[in-house]
Protein backbone atom coordinates (compact mmCIF):
# COMPACT_ATOMS: atom_id res chain seq x y z
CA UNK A 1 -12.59 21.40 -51.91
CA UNK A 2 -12.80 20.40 -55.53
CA UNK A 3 -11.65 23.77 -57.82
CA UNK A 4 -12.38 21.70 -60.86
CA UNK A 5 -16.46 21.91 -60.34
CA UNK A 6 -16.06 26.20 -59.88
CA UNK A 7 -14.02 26.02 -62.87
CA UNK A 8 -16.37 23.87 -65.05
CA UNK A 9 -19.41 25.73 -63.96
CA UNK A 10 -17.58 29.47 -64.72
CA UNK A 11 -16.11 27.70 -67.71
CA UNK A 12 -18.69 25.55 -69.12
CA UNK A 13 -17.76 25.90 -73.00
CA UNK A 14 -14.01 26.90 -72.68
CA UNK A 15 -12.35 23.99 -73.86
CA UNK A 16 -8.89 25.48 -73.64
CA UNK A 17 -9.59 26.26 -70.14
CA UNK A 18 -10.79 22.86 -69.16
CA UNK A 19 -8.19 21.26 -71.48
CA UNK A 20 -5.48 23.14 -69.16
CA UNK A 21 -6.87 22.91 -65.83
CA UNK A 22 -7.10 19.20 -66.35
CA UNK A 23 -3.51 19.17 -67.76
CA UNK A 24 -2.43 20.89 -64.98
CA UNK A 25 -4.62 18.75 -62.26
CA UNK A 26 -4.37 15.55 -63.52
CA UNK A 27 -1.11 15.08 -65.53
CA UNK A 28 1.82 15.46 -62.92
CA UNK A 29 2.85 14.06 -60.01
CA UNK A 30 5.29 14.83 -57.65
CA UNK A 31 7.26 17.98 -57.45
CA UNK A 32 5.61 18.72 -60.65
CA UNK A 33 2.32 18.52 -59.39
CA UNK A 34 3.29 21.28 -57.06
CA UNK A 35 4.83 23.26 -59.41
CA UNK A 36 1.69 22.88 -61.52
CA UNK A 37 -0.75 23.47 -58.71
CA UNK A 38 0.76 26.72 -57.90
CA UNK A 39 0.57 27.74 -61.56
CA UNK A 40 -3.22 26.50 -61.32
CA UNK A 41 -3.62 28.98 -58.30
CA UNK A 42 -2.11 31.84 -60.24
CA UNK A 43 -4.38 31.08 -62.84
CA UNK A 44 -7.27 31.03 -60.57
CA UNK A 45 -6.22 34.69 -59.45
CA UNK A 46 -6.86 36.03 -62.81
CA UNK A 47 -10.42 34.36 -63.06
CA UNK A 48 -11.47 35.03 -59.41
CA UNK A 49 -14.35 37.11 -60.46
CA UNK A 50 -15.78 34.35 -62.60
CA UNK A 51 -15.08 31.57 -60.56
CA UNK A 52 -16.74 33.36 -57.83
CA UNK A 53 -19.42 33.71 -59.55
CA UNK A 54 -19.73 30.28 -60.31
CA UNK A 55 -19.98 30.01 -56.81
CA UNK A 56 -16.57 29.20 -55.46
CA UNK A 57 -16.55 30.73 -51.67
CA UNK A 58 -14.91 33.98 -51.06
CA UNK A 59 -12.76 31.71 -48.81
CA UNK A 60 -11.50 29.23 -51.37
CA UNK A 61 -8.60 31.17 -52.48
CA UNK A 62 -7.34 31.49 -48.58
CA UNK A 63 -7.63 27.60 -47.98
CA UNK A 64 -6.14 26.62 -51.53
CA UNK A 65 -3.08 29.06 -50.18
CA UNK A 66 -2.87 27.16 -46.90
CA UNK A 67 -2.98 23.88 -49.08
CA UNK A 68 -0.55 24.47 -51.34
CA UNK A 69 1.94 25.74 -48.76
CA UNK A 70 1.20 22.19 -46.91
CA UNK A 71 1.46 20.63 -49.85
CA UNK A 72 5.03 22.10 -50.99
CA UNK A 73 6.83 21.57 -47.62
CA UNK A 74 5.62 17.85 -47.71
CA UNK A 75 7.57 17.33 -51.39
CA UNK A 76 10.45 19.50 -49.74
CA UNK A 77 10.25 16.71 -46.60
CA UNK A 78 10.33 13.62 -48.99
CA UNK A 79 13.12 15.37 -51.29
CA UNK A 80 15.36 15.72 -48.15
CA UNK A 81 14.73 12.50 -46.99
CA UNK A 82 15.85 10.70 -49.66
């Protein structure tokens, strides 16, 4: 599941666009990069009818949910551990 090929296909000459969802992909780690996926996703849900048509799957926005929400409670785990 790799958001950043729907993006650059709805996107192709955007370069603020790319320039962010990069930022926000590849820039952060941590409880940051949750913080920033999650922004990424609500950025997604304003661009769903492009990205769509770029070809991301209809269920793509359900599975990056369930991801996220994985992803989130593992940084809480490792947070509480230490």
């Amino acid at each position: 599941m790799d958001f950043g090929v729907y993006v650059r296909k709805a996107f192709p000459d955007d370069e603020r666009i790319l320039r962010v969802w990069f930022c926000l992909t590849y820039v952060a780690n941590g409880a940051r990069f949750v913080v920033n996926a999650y922004t990424m996703y609500s950025i997604m849900e304003d661009y769903l009818v492009q990205l769509q048509a770029a070809g991301m799957p209809l269920t793509f926005e359900a599975q990056l949910d369930t991801e996220l929400s994985k992803l989130a409670e593992g940084e809480i785990n490792q947070e509480v551990i230490k």
